[in-house]
C-alpha atoms as a PDB file:
ATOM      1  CA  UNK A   1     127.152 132.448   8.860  1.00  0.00           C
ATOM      2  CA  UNK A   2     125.933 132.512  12.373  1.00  0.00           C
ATOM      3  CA  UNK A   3     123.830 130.301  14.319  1.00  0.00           C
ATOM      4  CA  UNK A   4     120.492 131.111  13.596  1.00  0.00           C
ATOM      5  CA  UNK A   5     121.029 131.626   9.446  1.00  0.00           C
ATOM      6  CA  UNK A   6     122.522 128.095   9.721  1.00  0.00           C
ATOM      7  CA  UNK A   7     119.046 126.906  11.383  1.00  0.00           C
ATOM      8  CA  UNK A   8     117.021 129.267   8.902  1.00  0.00           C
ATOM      9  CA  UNK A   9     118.859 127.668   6.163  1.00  0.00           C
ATOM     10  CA  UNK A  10     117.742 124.029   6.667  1.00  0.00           C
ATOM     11  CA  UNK A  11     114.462 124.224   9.142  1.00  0.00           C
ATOM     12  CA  UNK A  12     111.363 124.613   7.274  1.00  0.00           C
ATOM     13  CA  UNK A  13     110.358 127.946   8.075  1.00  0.00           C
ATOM     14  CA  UNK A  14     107.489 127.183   9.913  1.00  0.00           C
ATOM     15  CA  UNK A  15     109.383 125.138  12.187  1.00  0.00           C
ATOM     16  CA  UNK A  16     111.570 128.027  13.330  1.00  0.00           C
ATOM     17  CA  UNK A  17     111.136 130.330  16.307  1.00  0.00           C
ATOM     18  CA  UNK A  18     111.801 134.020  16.264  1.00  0.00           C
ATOM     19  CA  UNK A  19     115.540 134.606  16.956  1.00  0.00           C
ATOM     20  CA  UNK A  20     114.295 136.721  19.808  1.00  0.00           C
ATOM     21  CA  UNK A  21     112.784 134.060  21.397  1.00  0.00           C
ATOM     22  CA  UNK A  22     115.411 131.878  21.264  1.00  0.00           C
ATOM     23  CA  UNK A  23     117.651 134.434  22.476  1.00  0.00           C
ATOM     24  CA  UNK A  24     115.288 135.241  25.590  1.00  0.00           C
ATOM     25  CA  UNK A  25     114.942 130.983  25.990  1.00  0.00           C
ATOM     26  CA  UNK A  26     118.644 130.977  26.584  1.00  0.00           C
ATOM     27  CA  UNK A  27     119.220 134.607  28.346  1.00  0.00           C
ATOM     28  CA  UNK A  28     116.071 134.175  30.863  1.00  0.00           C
ATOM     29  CA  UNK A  29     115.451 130.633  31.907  1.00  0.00           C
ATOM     30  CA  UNK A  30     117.875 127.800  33.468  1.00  0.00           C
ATOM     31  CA  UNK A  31     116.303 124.897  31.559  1.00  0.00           C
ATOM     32  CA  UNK A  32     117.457 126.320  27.624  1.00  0.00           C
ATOM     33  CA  UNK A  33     120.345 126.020  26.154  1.00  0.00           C
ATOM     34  CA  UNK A  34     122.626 126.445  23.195  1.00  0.00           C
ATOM     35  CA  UNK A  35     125.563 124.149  21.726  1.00  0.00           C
ATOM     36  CA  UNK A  36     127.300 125.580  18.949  1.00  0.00           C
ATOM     37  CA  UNK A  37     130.162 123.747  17.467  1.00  0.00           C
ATOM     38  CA  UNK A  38     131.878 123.676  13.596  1.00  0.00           C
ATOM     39  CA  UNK A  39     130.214 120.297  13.429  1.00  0.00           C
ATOM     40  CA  UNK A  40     126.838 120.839  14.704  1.00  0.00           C
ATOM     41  CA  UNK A  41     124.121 123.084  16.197  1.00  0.00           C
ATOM     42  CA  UNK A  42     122.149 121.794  18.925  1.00  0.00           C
ATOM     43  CA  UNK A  43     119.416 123.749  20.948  1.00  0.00           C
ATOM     44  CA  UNK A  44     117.606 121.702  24.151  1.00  0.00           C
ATOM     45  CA  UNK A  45     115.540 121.909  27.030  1.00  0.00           C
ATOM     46  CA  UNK A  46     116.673 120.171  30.028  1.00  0.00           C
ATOM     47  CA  UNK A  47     114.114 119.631  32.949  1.00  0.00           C
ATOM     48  CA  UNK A  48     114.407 117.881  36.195  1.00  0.00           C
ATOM     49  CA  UNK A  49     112.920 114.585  34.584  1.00  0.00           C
ATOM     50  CA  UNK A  50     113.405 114.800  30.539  1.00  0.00           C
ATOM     51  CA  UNK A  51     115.248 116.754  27.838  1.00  0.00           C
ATOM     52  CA  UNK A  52     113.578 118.310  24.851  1.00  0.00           C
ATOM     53  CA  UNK A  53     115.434 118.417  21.914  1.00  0.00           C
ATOM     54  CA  UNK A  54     114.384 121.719  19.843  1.00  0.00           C
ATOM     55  CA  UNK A  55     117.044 121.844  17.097  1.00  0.00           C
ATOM     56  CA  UNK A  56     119.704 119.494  16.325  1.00  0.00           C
ATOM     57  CA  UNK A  57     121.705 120.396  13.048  1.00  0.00           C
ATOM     58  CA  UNK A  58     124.605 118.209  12.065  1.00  0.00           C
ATOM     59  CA  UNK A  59     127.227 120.780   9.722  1.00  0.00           C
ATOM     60  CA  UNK A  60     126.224 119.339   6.058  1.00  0.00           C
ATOM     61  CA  UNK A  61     130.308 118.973   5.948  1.00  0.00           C
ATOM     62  CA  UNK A  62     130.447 116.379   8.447  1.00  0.00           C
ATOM     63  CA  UNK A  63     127.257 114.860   8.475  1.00  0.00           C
ATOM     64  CA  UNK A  64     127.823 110.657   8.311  1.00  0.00           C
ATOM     65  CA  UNK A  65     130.425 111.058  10.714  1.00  0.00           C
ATOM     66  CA  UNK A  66     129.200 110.113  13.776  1.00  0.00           C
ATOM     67  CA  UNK A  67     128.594 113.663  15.502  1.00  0.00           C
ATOM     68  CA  UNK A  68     124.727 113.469  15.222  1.00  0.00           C
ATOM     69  CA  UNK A  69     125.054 109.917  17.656  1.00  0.00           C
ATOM     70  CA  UNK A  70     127.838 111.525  19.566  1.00  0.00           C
ATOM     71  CA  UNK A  71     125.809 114.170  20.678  1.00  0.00           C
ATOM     72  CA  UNK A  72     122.184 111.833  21.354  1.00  0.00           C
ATOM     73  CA  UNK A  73     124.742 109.919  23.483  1.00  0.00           C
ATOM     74  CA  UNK A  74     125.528 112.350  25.401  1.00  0.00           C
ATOM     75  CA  UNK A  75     122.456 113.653  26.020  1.00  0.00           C
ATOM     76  CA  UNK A  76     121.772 110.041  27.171  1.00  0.00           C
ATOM     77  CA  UNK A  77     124.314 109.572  29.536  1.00  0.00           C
ATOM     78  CA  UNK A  78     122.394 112.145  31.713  1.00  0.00           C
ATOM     79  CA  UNK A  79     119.769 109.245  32.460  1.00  0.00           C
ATOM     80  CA  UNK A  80     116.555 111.135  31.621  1.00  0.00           C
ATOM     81  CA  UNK A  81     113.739 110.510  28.860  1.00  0.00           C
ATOM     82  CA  UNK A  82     114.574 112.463  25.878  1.00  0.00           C
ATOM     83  CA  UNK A  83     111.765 113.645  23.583  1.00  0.00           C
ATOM     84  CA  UNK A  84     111.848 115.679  20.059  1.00  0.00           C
ATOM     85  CA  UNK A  85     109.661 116.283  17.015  1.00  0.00           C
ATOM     86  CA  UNK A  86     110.229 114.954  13.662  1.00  0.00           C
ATOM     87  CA  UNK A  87     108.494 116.451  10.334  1.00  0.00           C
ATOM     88  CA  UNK A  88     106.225 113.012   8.995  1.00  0.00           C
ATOM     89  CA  UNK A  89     108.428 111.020   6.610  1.00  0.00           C
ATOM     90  CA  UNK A  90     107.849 112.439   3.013  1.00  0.00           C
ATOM     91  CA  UNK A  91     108.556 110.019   0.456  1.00  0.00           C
ATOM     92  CA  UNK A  92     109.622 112.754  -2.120  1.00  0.00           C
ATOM     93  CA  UNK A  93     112.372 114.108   0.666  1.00  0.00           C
ATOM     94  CA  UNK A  94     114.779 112.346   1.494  1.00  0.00           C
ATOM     95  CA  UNK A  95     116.108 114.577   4.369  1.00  0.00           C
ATOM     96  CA  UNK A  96     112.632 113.448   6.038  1.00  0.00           C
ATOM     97  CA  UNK A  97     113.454 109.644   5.546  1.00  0.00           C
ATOM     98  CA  UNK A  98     117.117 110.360   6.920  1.00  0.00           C
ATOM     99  CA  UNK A  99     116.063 112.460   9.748  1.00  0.00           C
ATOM    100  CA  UNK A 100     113.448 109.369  10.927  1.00  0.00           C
ATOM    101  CA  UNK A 101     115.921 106.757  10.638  1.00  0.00           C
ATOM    102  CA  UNK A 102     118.906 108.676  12.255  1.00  0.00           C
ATOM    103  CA  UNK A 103     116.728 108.713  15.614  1.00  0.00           C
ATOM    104  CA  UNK A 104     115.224 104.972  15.397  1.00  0.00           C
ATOM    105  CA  UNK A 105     118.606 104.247  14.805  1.00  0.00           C
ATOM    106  CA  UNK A 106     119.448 105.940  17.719  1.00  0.00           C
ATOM    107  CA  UNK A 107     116.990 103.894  20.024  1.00  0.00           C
ATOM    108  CA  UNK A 108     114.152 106.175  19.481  1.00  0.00           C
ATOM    109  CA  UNK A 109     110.555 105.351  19.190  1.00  0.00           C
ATOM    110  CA  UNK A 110     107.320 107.193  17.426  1.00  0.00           C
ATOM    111  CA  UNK A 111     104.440 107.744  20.732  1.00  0.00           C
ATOM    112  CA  UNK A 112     102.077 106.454  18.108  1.00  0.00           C
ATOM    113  CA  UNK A 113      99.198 107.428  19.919  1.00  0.00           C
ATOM    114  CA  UNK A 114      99.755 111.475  20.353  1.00  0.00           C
ATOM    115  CA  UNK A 115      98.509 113.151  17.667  1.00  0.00           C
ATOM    116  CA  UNK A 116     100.332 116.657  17.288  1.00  0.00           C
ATOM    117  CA  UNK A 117      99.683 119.329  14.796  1.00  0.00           C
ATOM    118  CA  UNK A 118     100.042 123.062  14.857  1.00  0.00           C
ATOM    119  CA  UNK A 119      98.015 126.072  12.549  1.00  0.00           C
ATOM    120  CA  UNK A 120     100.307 128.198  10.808  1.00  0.00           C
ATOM    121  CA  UNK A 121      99.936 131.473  10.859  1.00  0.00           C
ATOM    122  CA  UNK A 122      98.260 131.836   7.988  1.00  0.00           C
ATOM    123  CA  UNK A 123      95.704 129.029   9.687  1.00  0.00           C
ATOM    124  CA  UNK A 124      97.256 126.143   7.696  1.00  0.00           C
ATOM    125  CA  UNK A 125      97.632 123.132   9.697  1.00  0.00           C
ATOM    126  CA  UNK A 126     101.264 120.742   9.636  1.00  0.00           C
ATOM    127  CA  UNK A 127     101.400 117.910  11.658  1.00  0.00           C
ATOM    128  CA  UNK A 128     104.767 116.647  13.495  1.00  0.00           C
ATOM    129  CA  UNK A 129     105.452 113.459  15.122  1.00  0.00           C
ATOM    130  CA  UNK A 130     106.883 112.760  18.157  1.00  0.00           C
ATOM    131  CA  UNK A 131     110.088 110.654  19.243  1.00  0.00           C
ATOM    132  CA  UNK A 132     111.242 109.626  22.466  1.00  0.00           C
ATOM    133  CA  UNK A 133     113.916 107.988  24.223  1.00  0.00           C
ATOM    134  CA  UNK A 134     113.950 106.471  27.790  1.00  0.00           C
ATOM    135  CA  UNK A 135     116.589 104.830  30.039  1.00  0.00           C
ATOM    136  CA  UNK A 136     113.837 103.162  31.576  1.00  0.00           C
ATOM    137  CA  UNK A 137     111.922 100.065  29.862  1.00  0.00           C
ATOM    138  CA  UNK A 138     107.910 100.686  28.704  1.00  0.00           C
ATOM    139  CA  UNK A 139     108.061 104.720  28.957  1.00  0.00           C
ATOM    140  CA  UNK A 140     104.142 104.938  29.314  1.00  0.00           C
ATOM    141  CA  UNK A 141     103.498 107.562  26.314  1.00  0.00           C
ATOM    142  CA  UNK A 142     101.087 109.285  29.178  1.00  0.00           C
ATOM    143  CA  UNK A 143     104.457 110.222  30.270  1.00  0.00           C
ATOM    144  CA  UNK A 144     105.915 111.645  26.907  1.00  0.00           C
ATOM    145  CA  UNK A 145     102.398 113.023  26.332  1.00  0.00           C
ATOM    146  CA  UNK A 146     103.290 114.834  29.672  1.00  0.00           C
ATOM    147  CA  UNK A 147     106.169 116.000  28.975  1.00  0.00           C
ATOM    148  CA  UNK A 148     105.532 117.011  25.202  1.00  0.00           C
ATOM    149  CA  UNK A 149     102.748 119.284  26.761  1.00  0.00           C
ATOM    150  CA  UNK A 150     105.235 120.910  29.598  1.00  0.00           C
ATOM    151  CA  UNK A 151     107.980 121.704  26.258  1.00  0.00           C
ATOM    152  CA  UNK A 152     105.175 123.295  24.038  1.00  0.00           C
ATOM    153  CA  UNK A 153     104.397 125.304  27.547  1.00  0.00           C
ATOM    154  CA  UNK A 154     107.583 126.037  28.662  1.00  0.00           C
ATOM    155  CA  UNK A 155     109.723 126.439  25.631  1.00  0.00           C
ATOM    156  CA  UNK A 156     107.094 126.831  22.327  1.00  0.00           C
ATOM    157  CA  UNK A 157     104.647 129.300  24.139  1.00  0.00           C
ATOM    158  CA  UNK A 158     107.947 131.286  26.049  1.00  0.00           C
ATOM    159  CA  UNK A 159     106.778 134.887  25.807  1.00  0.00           C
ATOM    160  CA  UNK A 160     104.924 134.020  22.290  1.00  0.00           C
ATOM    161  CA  UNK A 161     101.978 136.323  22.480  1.00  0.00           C
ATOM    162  CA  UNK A 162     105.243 138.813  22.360  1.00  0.00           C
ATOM    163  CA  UNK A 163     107.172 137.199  19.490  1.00  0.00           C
ATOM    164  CA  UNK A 164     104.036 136.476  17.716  1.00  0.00           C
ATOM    165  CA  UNK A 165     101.056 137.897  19.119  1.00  0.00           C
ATOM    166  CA  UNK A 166      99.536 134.517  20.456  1.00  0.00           C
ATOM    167  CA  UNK A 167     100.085 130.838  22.324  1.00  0.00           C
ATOM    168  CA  UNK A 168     101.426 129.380  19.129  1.00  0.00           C
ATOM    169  CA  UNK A 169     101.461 125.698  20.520  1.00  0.00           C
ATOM    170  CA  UNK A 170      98.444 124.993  23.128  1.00  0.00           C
ATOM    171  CA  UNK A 171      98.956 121.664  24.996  1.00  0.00           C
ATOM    172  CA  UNK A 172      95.207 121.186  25.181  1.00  0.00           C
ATOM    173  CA  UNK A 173      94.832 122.003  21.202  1.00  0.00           C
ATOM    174  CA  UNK A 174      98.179 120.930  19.757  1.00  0.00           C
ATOM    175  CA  UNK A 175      98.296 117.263  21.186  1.00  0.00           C
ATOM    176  CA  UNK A 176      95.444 114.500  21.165  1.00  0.00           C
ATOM    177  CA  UNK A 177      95.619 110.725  22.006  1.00  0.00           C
ATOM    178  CA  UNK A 178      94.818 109.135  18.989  1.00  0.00           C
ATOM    179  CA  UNK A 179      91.466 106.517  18.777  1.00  0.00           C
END
């Protein structure tokens, strides 16, 4: 199974970017890139000042083992903030409640006050919550609101209206401070 059927096969479909556009991510820019190991998948933005963490998929064979914080470690040891997006815990899946606690585990914290959500294409809305990491004490999340708006920019709207025929993640209507 290649890379992309492996992410199909566990991302929530409306989580998952057009294989083109992933392809294009890694062919035409300098700041995406691809990982692709028997033990895990793991697809990232690096920019001068954070990482973005678009996919990270541990190999169901060897998940338990240790990869998952192997990899967040080394990611890490590059000194930068380190931001993702996590689907809101669902108390009926327990992939949701593992997911959460794997990263807060992994020193990770919920920006509790950015509100993210995204319409579907079918104009259904799904919210996502964001997680972030910092070598640095207090991360301000002005900062990961920041840099959560450069990703959707940069890496969610990369050549969308092509791939899907419009901005599919709009800093300015995807992410609100909460009140």
């Amino acid at each position: 199974m290649d890379w992309y059927d492996r992410l199909n096969e566990y991302f929530p479909e409306y989580e998952m970017k057009k294989e083109g556009q992933i392809q294009a991510l890694i062919r035409e820019t300098d700041i995406y890139h691809k990982v692709d190991t028997d033990k895990f998948l793991l697809l990232y933005a690096e920019f001068p000042t954070f990482i973005f963490i678009d996919y990270l998929l541990i190999n169901p064979a060897t998940r338990g083992q240790g990869i998952g914080t192997k990899v967040i470690q080394t990611l890490k040891k590059r000194g930068k903030d380190i931001i993702l997006e996590v689907e809101p815990i669902d108390r009926n899946d327990e992939d949701s409640i593992k997911r959460v606690h794997f990263y807060q585990k992994n020193g990770f914290v919920k920006a509790d006050r950015i509100q993210y959500s995204w319409e579907k294409e079918n104009s259904e809305t799904y919210e996502m919550k964001i997680y972030y990491w910092s070598p640095h004490d207090d991360l301000p999340q002005e900062v990961v609101l920041r840099n959560m708006s450069k990703a959707c920019q940069e890496i969610h709207n990369f050549r969308a209206h092509q791939y899907y025929g419009r901005n599919v993640a709009n800093p300015d209507e995807v992410l609100h401070w909460k009140h």
